[in-house]
N, C-alpha and C. Protein backbone atom coordinates (compact mmCIF):
# COMPACT_ATOMS: atom_id res chain seq x y z
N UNK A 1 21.16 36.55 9.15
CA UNK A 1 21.79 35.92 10.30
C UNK A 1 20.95 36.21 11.54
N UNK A 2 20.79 35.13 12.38
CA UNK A 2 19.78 35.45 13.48
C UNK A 2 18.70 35.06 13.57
N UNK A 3 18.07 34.84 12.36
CA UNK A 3 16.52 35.23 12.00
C UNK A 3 15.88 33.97 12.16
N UNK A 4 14.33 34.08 12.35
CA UNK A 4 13.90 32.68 12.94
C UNK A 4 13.35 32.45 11.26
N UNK A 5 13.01 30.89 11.37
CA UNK A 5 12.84 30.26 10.15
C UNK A 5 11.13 31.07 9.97
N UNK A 6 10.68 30.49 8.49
CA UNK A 6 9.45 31.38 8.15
C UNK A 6 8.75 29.56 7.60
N UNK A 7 7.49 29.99 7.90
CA UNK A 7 6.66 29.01 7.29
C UNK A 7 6.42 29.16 5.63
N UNK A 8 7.03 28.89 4.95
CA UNK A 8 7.28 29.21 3.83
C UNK A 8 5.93 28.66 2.35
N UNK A 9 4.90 27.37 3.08
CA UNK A 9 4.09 26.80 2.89
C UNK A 9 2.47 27.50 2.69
N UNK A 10 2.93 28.67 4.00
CA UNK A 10 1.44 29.16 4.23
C UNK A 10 2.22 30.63 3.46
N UNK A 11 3.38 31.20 3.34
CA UNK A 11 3.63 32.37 2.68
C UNK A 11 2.84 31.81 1.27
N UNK A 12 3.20 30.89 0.46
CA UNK A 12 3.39 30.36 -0.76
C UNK A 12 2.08 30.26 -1.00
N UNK A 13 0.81 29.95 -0.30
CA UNK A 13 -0.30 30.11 -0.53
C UNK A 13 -1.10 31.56 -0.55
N UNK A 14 -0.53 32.25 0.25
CA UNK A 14 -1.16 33.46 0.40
C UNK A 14 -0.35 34.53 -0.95
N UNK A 15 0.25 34.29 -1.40
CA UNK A 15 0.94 34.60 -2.62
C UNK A 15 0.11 33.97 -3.88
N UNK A 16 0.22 32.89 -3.66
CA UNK A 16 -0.59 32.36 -4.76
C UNK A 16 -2.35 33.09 -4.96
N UNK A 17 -2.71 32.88 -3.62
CA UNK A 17 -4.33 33.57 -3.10
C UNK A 17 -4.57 34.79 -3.53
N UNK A 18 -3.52 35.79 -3.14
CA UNK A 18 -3.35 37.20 -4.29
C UNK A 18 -2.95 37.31 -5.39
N UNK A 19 -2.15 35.88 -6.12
CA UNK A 19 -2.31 36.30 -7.64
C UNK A 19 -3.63 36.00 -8.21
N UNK A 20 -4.24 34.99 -7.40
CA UNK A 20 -5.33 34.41 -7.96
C UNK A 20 -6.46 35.76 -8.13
N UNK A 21 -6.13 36.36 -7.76
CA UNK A 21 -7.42 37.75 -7.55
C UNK A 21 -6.52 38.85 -8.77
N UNK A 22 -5.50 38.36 -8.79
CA UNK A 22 -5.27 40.21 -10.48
C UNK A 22 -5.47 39.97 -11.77
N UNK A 23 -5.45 40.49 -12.54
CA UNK A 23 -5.75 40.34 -13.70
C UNK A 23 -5.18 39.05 -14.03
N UNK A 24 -6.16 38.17 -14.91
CA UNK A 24 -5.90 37.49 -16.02
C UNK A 24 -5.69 36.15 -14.75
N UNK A 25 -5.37 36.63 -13.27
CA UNK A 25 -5.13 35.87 -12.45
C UNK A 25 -6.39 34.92 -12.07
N UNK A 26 -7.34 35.15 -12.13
CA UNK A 26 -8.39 34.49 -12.25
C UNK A 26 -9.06 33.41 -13.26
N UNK A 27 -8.24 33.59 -14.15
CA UNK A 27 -8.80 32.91 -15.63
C UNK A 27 -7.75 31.69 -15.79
N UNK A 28 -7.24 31.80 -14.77
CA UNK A 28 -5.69 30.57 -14.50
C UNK A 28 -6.47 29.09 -13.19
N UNK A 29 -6.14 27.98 -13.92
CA UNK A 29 -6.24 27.21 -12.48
C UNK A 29 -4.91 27.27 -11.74
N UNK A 30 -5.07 27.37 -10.58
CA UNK A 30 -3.96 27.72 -9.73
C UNK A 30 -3.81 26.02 -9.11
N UNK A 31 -2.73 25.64 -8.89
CA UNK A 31 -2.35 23.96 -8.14
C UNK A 31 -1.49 24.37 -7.05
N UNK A 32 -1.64 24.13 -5.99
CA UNK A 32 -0.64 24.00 -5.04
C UNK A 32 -0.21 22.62 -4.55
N UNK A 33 1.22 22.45 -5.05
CA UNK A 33 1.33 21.14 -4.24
C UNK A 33 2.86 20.90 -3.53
N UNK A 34 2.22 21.43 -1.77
CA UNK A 34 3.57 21.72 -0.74
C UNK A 34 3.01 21.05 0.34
N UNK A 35 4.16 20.47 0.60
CA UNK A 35 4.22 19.82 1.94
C UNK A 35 4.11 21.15 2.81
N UNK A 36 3.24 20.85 4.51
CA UNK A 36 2.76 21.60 5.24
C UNK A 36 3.84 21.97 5.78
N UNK A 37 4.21 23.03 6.52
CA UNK A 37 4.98 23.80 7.53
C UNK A 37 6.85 23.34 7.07
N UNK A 38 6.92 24.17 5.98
CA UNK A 38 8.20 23.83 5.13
C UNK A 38 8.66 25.28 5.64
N UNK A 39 9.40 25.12 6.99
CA UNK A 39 10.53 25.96 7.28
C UNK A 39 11.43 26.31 7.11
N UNK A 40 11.92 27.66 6.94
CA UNK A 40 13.25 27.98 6.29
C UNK A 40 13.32 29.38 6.81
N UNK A 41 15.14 29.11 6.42
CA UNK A 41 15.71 30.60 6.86
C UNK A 41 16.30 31.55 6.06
N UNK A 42 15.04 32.00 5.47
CA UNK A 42 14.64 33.29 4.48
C UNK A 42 13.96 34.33 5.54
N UNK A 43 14.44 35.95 4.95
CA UNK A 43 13.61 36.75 4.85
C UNK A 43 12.37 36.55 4.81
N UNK A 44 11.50 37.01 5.42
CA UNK A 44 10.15 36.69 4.95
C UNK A 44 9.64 37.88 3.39
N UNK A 45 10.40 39.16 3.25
CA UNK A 45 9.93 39.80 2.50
C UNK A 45 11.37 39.28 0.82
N UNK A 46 12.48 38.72 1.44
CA UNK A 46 12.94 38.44 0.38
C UNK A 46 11.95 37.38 -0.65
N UNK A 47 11.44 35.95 -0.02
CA UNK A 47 10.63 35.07 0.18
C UNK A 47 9.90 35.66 -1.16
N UNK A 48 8.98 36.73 -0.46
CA UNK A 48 8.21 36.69 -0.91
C UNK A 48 8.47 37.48 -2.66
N UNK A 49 9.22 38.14 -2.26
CA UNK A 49 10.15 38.51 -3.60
C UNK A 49 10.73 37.78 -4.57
N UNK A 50 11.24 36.52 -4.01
CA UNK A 50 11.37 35.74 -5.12
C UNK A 50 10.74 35.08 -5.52
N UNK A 51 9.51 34.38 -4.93
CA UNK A 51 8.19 33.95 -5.15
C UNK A 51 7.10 34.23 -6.04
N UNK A 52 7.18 36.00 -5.30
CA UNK A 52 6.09 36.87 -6.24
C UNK A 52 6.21 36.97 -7.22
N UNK A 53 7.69 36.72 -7.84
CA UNK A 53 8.34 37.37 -9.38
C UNK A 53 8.24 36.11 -9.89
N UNK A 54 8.31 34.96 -9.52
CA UNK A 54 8.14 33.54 -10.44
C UNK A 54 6.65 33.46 -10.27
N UNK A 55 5.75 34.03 -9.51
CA UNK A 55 4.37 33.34 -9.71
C UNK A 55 3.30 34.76 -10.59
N UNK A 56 4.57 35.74 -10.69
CA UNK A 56 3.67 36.50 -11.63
C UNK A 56 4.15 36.61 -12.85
N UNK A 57 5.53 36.03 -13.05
CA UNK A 57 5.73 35.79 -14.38
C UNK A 57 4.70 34.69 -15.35
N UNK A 58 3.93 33.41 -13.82
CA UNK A 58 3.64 32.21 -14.59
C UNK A 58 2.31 32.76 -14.89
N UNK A 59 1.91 33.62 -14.46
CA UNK A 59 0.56 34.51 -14.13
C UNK A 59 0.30 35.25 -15.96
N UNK A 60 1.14 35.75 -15.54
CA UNK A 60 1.64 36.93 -17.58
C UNK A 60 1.29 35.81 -18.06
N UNK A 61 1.94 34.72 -18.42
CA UNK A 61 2.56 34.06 -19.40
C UNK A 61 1.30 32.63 -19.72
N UNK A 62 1.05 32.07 -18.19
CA UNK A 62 -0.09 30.78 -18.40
C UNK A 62 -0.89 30.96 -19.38
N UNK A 63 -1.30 29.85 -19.92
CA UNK A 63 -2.74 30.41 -21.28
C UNK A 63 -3.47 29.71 -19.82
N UNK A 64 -3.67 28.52 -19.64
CA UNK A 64 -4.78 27.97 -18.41
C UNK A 64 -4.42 27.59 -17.01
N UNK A 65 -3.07 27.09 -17.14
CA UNK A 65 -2.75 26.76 -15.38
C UNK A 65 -1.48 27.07 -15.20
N UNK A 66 -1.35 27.27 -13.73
CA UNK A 66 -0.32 27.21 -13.11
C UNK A 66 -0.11 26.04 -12.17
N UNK A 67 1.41 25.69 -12.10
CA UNK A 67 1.23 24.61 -10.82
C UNK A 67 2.49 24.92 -10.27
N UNK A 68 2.01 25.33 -8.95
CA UNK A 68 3.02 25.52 -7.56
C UNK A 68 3.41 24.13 -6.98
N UNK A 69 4.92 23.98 -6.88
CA UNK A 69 5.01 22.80 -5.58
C UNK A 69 6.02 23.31 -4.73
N UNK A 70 6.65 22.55 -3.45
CA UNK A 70 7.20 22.84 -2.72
C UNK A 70 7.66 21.51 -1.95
N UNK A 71 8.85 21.19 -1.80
CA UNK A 71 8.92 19.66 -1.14
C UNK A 71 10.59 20.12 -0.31
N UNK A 72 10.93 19.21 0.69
CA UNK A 72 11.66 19.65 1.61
C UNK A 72 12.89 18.21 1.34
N UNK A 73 14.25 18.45 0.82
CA UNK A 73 15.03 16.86 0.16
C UNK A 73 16.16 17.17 2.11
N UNK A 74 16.78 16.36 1.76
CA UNK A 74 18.22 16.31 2.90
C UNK A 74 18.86 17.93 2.84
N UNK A 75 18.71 18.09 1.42
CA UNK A 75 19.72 19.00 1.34
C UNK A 75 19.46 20.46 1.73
N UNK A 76 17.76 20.50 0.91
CA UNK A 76 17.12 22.34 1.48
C UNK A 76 15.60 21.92 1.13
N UNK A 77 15.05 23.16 0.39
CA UNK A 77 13.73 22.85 -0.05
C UNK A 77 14.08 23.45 -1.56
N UNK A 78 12.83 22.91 -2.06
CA UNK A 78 13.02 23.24 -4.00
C UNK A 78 11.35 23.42 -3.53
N UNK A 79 11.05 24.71 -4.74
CA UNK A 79 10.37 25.44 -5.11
C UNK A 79 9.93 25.23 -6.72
N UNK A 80 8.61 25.09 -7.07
CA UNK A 80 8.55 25.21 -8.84
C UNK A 80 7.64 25.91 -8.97
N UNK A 81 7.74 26.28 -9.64
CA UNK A 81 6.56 27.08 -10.87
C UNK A 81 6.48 27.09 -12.02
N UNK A 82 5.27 26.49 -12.31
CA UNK A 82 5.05 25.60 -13.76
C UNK A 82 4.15 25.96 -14.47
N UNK A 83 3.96 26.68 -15.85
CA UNK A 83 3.10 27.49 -16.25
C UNK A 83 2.76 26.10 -17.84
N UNK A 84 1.84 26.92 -18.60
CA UNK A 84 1.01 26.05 -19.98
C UNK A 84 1.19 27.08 -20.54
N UNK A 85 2.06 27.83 -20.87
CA UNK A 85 2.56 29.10 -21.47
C UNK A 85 3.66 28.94 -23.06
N UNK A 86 3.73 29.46 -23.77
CA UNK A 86 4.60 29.22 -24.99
C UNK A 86 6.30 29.00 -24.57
N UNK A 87 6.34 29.18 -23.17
CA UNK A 87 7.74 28.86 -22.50
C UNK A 87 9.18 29.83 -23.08
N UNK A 88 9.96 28.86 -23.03
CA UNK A 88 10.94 30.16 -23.19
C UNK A 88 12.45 29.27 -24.01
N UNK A 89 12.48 30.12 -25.28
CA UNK A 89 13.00 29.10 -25.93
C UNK A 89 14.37 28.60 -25.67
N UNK A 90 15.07 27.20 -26.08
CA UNK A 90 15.96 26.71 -25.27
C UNK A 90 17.28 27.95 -25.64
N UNK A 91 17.47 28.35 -26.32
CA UNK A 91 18.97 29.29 -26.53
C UNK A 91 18.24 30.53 -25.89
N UNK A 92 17.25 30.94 -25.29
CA UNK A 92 17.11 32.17 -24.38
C UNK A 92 17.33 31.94 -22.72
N UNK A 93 17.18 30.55 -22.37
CA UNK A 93 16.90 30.13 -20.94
C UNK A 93 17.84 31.11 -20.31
N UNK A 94 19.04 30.57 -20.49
CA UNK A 94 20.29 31.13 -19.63
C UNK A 94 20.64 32.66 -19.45
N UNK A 95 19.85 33.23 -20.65
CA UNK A 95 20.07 34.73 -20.93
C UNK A 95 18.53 35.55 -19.94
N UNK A 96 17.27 34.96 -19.88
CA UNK A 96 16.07 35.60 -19.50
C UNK A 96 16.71 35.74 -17.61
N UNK A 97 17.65 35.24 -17.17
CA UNK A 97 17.62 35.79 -15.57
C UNK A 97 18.68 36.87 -15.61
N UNK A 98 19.19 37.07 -16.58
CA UNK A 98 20.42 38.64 -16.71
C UNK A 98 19.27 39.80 -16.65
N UNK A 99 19.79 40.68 -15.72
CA UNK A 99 18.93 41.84 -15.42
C UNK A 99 18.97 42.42 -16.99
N UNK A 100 17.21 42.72 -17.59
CA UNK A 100 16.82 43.56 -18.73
C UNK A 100 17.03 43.03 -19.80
N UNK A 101 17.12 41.58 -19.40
CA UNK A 101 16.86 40.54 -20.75
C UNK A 101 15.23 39.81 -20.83
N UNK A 102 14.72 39.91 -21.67
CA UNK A 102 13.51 39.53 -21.99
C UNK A 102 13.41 38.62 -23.32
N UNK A 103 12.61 37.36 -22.93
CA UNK A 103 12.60 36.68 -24.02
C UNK A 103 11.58 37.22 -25.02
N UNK A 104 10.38 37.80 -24.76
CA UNK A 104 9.21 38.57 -25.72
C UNK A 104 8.95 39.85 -25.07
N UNK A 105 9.35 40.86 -26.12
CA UNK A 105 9.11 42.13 -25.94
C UNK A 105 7.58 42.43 -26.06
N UNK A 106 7.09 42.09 -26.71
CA UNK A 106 5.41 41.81 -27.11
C UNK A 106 4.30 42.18 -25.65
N UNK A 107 4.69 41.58 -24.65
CA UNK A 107 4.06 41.69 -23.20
C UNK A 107 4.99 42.42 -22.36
N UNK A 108 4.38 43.68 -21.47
CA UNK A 108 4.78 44.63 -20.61
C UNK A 108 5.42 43.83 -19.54
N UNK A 109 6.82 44.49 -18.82
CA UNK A 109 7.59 43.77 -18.24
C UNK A 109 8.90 44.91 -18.04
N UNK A 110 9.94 44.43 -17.30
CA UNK A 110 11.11 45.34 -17.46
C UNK A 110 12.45 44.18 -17.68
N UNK A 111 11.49 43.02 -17.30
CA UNK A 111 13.49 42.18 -17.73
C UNK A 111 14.05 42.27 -16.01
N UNK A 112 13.38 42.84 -15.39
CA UNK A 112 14.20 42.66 -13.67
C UNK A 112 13.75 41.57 -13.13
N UNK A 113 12.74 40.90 -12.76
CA UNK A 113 11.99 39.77 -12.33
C UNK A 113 12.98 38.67 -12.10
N UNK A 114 13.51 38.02 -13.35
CA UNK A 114 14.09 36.94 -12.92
C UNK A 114 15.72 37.35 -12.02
N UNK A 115 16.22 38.35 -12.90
CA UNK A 115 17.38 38.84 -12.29
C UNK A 115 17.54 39.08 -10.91
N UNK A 116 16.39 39.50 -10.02
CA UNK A 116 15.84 40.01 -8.93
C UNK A 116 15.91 38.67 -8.10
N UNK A 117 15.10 37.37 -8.80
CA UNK A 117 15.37 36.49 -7.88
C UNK A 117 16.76 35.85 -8.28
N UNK A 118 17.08 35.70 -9.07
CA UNK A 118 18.27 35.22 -9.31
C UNK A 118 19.42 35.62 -8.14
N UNK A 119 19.47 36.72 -8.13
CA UNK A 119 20.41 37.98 -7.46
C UNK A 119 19.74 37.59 -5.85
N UNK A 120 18.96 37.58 -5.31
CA UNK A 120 18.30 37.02 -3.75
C UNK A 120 18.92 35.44 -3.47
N UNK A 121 18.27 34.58 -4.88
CA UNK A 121 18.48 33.39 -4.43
C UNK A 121 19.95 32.89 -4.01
N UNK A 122 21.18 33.73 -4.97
CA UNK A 122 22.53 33.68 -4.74
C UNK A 122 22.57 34.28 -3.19
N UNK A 123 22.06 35.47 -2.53
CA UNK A 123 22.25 35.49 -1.27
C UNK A 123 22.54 34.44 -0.17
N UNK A 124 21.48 33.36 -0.40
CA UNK A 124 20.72 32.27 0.23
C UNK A 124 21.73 31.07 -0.30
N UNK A 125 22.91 31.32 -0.97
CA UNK A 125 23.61 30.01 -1.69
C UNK A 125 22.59 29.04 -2.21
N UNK A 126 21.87 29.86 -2.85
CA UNK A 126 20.51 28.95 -3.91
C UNK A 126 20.67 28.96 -5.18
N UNK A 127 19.89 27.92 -5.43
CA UNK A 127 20.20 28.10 -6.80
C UNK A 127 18.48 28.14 -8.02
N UNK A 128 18.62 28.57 -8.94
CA UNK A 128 17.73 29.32 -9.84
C UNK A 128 17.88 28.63 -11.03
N UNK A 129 16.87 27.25 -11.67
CA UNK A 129 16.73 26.84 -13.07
C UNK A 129 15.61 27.26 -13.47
N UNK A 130 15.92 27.21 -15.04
CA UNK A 130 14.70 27.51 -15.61
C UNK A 130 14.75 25.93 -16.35
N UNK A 131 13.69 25.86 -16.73
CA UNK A 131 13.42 24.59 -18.15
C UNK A 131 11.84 24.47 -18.30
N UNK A 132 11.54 23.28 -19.25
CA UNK A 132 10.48 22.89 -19.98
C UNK A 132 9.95 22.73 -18.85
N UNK A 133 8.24 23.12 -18.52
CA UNK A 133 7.56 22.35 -18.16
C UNK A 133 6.87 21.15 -18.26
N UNK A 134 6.51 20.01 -17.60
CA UNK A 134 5.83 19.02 -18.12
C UNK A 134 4.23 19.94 -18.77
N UNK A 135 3.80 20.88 -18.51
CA UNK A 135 2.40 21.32 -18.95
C UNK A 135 2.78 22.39 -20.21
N UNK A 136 4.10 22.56 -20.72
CA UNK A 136 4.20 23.01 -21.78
C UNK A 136 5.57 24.27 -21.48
N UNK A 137 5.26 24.86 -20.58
CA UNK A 137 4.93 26.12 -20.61
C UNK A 137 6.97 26.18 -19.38
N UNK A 138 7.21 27.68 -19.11
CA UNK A 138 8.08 27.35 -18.37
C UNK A 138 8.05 26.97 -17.02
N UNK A 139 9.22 26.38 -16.44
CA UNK A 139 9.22 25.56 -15.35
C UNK A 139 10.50 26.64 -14.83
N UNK A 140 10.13 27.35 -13.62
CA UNK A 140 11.37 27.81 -12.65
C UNK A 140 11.18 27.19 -11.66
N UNK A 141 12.60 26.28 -11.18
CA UNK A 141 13.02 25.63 -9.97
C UNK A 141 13.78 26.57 -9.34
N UNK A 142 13.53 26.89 -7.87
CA UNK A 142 14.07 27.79 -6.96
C UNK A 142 14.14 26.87 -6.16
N UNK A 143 15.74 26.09 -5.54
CA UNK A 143 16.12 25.77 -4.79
C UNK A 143 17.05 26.36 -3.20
N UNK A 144 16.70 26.86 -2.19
CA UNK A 144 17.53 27.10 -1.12
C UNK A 144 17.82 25.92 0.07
N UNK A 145 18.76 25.79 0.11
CA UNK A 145 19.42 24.53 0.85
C UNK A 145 19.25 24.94 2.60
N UNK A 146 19.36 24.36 2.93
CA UNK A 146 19.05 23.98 4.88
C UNK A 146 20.53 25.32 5.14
């Protein structure tokens, strides 16, 4: 309450810009595709919290790309992150954002990530899908409304 809106466009790149530099983060094509100066009234460190945890899950998980978008409707802005990853199978979707649920134990992780944004985005009366990507792999839509 109070808080001035955040450029959420240039956060979303500079997020992306540091995954692009960690492990395995480099061996990914990274896509950004956001409309410029997409303001909103987020935290800037929640933001980046729920951001960081969907763009380093797509990070783990991508075999070759990731694709970021960001577009601004009547209602708020929607957020994706779209990985070429083995995805996440349809009877796990609903269960992988419960804190310490993991769809593959196989890769290091704790199961908090999605729960984390899940649990933020409800702050924000947002809302949190998962599904198929068109590039294979999973697709998290993070929507927060105006």
């Amino acid at each position: 309450a109070g808080q001035a809106p955040i450029d959420s466009s240039s956060l979303l790149s500079a997020l992306v810009e540091a995954m692009g530099n960690l492990a395995r983060g480099n061996e990914l094509q990274w896509t950004i595709n956001a409309d410029p100066h997409l303001a909103i009234l987020v935290d800037a460190d929640d933001f980046n919290n729920m951001m960081g945890n969907l763009l380093e899950n797509a990070q783990k998980w991508g075999r070759t790309a990731v694709r970021v978008s960001a577009r601004k409707s009547s209602k708020g802005i929607e957020f994706d992150v779209e990985d070429d990853g083995p995805g996440v199978p349809e009877e796990m979707i609903d269960r992988v954002i419960l804190r310490g649920e993991r769809a593959d134990t196989s890769v290091s992780g704790s199961g908090l990530g999605l729960a984390i944004v899940n649990d933020l985005v409800e702050l924000y009366r947002g809302t949190l899908k998962l599904s198929r990507s068109a590039l294979g792999g999973l697709k998290a839509s993070l929507f927060i409304p105006h």
